[in-house]
N, C-alpha and C. Protein backbone atom coordinates (compact mmCIF):
# COMPACT_ATOMS: atom_id res chain seq x y z
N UNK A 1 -54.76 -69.49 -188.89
CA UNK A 1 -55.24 -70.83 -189.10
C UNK A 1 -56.73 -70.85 -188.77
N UNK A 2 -57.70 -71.03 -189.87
CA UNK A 2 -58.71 -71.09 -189.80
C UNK A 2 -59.59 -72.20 -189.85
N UNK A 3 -60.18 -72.50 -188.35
CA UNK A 3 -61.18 -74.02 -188.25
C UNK A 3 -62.35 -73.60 -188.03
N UNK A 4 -63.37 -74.87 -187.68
CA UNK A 4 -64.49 -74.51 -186.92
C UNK A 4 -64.63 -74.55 -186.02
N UNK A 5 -63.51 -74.62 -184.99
CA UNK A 5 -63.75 -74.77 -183.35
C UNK A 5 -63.44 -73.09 -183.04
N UNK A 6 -62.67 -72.38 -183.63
CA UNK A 6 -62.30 -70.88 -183.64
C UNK A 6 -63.07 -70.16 -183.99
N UNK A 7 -64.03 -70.60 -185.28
CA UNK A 7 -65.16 -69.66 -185.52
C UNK A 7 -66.54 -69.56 -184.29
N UNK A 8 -66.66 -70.93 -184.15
CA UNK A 8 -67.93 -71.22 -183.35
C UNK A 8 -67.59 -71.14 -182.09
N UNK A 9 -66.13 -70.87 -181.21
CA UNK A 9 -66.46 -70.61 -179.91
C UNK A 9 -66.39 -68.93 -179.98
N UNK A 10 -65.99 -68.15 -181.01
CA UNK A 10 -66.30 -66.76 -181.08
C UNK A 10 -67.70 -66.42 -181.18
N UNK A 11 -68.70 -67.37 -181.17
CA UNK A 11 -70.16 -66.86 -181.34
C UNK A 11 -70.54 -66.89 -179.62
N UNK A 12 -71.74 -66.46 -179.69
CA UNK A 12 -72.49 -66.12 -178.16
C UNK A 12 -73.00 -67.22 -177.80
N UNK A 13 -72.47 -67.58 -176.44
CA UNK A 13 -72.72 -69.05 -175.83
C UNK A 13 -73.89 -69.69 -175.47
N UNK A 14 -75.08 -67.98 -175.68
CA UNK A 14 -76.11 -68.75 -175.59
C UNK A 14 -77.43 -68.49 -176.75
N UNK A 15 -77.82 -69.19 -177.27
CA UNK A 15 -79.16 -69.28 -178.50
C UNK A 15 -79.96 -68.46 -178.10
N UNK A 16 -80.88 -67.96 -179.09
CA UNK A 16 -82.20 -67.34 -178.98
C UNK A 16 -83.31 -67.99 -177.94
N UNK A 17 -83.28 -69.49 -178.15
CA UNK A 17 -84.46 -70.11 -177.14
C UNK A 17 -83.62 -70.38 -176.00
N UNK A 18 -82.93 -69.58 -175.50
CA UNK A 18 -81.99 -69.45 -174.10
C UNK A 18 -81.45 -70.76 -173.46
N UNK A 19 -81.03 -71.92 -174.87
CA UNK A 19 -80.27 -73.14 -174.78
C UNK A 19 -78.78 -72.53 -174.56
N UNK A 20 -77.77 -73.11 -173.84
CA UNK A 20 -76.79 -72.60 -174.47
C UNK A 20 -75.79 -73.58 -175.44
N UNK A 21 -74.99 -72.83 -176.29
CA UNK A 21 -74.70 -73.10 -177.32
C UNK A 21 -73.25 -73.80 -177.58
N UNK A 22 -73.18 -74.78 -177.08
CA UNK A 22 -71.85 -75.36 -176.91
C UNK A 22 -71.23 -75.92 -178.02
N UNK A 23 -69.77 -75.64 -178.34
CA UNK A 23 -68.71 -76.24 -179.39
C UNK A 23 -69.29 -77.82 -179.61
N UNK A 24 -68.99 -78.53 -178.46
CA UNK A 24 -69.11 -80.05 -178.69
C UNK A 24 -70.77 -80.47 -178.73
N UNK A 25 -71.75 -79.58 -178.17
CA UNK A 25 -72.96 -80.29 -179.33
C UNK A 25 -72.46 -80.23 -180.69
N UNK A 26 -72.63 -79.46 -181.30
CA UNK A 26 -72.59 -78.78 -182.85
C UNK A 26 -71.48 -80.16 -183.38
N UNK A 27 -70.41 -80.21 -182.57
CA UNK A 27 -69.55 -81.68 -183.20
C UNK A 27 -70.06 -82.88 -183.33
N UNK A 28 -70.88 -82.98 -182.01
CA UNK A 28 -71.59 -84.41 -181.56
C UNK A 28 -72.83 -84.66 -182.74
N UNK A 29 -73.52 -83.35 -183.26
CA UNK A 29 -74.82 -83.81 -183.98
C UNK A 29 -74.45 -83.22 -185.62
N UNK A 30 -73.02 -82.96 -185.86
CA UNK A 30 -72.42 -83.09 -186.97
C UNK A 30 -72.01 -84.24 -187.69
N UNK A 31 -71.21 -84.98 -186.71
CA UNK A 31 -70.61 -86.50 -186.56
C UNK A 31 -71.15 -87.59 -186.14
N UNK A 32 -72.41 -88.10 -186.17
CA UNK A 32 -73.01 -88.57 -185.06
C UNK A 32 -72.54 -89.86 -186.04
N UNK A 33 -72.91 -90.07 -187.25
CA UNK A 33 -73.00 -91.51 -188.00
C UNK A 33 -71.46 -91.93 -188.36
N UNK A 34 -70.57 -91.28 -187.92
CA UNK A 34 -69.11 -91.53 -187.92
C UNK A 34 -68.17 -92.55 -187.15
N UNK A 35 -68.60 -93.57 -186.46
CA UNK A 35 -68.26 -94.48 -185.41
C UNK A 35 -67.34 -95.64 -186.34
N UNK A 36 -66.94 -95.63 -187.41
CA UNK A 36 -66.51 -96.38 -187.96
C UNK A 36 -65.30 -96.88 -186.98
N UNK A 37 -64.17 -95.57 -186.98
CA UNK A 37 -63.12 -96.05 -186.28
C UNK A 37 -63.04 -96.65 -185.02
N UNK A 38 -64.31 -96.31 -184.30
CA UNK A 38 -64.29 -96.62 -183.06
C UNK A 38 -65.08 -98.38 -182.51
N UNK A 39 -65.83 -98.73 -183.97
CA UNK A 39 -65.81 -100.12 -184.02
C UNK A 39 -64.71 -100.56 -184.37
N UNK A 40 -63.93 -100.07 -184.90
CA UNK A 40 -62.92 -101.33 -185.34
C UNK A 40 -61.75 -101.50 -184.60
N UNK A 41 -61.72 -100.07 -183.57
CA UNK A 41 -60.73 -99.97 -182.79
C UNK A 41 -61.27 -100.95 -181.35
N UNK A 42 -62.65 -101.02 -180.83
CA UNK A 42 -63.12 -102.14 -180.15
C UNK A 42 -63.02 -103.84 -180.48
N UNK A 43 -63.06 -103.85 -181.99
CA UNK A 43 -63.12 -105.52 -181.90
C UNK A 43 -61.48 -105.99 -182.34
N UNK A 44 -60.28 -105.07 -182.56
CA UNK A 44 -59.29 -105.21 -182.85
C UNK A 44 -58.86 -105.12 -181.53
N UNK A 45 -58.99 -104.61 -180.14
CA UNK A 45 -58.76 -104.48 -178.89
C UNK A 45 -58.89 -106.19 -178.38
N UNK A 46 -60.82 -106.76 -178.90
CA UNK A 46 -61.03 -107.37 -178.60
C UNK A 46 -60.43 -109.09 -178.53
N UNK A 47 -59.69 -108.85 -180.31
CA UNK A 47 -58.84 -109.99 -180.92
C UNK A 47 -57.78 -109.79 -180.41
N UNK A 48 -57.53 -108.65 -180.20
CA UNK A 48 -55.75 -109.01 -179.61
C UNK A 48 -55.87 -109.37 -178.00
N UNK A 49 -56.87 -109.67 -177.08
CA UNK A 49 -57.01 -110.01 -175.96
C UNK A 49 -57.36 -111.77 -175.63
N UNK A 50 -57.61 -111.58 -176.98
CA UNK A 50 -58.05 -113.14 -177.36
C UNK A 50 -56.96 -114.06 -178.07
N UNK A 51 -56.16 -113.20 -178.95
CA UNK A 51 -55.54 -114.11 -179.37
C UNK A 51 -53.89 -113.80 -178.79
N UNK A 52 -53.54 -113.46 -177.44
CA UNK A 52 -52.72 -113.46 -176.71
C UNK A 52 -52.02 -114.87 -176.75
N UNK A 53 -51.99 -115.88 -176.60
CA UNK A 53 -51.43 -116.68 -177.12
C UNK A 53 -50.23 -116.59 -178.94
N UNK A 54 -50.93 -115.98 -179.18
CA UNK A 54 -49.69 -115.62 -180.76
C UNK A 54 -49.65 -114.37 -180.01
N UNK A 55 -48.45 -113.72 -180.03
CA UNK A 55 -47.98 -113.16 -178.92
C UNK A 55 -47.77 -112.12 -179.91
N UNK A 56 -47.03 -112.06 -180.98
CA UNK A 56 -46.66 -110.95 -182.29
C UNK A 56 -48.20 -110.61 -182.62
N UNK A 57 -49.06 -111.52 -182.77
CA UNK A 57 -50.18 -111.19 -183.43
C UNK A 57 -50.95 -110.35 -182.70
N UNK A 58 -51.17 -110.71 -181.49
CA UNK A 58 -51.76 -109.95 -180.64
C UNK A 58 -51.29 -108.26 -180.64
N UNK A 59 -49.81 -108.62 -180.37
CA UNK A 59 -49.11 -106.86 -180.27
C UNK A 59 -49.64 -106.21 -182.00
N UNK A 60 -49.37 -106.54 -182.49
CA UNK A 60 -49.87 -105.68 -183.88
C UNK A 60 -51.46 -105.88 -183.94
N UNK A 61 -52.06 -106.55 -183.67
CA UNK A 61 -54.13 -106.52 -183.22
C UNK A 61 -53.70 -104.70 -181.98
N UNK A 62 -53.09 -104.85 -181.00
CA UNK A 62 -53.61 -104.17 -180.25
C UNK A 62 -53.05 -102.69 -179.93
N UNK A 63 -51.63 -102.69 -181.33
CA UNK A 63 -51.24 -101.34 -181.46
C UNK A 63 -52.20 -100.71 -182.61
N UNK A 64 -52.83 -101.71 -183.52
CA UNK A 64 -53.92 -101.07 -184.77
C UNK A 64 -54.72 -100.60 -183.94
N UNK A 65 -55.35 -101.04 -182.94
CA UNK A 65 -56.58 -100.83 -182.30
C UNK A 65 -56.29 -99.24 -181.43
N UNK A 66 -55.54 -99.23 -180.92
CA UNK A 66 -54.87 -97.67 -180.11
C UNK A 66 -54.37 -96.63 -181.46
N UNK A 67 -54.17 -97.13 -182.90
CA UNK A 67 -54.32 -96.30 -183.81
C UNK A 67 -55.98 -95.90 -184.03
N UNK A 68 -56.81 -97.34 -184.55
CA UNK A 68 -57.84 -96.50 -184.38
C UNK A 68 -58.60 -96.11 -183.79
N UNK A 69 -58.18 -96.10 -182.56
CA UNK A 69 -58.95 -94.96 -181.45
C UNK A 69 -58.40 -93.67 -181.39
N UNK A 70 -57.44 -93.53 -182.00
CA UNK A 70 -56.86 -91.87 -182.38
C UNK A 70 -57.78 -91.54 -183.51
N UNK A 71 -57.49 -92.17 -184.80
CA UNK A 71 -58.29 -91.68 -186.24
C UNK A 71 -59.71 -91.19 -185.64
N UNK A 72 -60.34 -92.08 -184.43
CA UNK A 72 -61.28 -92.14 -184.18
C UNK A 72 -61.81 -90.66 -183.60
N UNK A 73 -60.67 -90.53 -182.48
CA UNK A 73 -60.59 -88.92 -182.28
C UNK A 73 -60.27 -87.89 -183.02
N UNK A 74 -59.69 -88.17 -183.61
CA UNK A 74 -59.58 -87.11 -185.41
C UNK A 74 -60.93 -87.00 -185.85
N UNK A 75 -61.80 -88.02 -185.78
CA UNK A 75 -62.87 -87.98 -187.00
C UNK A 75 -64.05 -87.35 -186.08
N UNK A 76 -64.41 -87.76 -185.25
CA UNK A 76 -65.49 -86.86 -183.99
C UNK A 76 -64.84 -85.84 -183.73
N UNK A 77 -63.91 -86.10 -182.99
CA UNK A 77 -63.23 -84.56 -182.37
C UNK A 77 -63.16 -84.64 -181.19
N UNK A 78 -63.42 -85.91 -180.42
CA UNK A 78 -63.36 -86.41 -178.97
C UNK A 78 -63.57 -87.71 -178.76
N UNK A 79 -62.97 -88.22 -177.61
CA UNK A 79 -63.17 -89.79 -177.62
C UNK A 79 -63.92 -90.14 -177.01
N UNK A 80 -65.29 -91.00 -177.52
CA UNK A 80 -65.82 -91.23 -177.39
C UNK A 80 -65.98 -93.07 -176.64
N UNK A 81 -67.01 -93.23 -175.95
CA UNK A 81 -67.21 -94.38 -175.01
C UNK A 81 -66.22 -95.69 -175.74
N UNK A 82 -66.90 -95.87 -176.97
CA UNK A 82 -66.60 -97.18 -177.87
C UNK A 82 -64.77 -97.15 -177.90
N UNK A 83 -64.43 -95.88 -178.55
CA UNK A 83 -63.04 -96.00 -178.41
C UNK A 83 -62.18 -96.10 -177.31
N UNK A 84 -62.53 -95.43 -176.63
CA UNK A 84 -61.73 -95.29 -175.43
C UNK A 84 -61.87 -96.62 -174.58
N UNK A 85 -63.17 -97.40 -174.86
CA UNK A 85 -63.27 -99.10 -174.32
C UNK A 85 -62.21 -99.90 -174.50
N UNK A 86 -62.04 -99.52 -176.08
CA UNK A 86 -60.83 -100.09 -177.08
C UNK A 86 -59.62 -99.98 -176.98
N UNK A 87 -59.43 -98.45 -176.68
CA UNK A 87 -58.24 -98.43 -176.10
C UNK A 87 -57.09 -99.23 -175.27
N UNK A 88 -58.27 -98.95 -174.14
CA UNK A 88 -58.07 -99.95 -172.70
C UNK A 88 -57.83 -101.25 -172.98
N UNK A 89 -58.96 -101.80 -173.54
CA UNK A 89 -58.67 -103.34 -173.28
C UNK A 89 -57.56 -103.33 -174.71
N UNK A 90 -57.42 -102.70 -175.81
CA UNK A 90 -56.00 -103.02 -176.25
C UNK A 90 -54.58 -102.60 -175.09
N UNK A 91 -54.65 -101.56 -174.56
CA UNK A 91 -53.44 -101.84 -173.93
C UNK A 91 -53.35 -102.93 -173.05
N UNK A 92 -54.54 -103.32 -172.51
CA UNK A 92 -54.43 -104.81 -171.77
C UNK A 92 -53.59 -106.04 -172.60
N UNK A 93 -54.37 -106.29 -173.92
CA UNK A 93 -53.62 -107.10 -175.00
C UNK A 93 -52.18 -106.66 -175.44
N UNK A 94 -51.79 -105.36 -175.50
CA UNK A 94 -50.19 -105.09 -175.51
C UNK A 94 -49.11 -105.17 -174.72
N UNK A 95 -49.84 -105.29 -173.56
CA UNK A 95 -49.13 -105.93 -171.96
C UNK A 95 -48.92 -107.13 -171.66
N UNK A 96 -50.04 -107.88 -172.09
CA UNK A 96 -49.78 -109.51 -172.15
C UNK A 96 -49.40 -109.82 -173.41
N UNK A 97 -49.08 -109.31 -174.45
CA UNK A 97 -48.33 -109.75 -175.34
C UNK A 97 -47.29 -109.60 -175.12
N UNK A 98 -46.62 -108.31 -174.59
CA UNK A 98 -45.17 -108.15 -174.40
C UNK A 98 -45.17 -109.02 -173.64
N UNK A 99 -45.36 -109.43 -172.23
CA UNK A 99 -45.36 -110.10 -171.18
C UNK A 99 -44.78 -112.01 -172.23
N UNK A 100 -45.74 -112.25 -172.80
CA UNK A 100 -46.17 -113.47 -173.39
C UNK A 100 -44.57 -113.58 -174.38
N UNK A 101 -44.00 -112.21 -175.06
CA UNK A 101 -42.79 -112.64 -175.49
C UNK A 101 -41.59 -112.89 -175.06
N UNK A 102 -41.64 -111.63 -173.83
CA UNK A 102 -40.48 -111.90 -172.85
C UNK A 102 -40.32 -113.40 -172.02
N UNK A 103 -41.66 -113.94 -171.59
CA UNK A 103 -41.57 -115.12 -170.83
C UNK A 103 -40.80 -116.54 -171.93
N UNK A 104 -41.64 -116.39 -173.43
CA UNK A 104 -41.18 -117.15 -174.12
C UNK A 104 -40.06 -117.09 -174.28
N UNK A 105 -39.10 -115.87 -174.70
CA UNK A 105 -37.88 -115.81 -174.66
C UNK A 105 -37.26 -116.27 -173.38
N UNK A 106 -37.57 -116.00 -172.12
CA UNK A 106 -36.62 -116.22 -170.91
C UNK A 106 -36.58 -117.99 -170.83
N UNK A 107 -37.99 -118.67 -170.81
CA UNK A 107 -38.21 -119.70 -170.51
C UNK A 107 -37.25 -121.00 -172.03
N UNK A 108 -37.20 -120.09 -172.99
CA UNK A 108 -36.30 -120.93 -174.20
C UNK A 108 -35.36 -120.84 -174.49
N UNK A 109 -34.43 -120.19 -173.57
CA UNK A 109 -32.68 -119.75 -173.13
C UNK A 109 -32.42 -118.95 -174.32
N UNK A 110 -33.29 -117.79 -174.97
CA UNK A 110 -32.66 -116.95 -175.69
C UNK A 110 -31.99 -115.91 -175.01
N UNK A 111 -32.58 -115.63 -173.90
CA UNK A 111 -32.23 -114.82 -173.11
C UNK A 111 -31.47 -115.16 -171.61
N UNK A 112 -30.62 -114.85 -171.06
CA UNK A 112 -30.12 -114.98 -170.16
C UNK A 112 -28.89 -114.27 -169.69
């Protein structure tokens, strides 16, 4: 199975101008204009923290958002600040959503 993380950590770790030569520069200044996923995985974090009150809406805002902070790591090759922000505060919004359905259910005698 042939990538570019296999070819390029088989090269010599350090350059001619005695920088050394690391896997994740070469990713970082490959990918640099690639942040797509990782905005959308922040302001979909952000709506589902907000709109916790719709309790379904929120949980599907803040499981998209923990999808695209994966794609996000697919597409760089590491997670980066923006996503991993996103992450977080979506699992915050998937906690108080669950939270927000269970209470509705307990408090409206579906459950008991």
């Amino acid at each position: 199975m042939n990538n570019e993380f296999d070819e390029k950590s088989k090269e010599n770790s350090e350059s001619p101008e005695g920088e050394e030569n690391y896997v994740y520069k070469k990713v970082i200044k490959n990918k640099q204009n690639r942040r797509t996923w990782s905005v959308a995985s922040i302001i979909l974090a952000v709506l589902s923290v907000v709109l916790v009150y719709f309790s379904y809406v929120s949980l599907c805002l803040g499981l998209a958002s923990v999808g695209c902070a994966f794609m996000s790591r697919k597409n760089l090759g590491y997670f980066d600040k923006i996503s991993l922000a996103g992450m977080i505060i979506a699992i915050f919004g998937v906690v108080f959503s669950i939270a927000g359905i269970i209470f509705t259910n307990l408090f409206s005698g579906i459950i008991f």
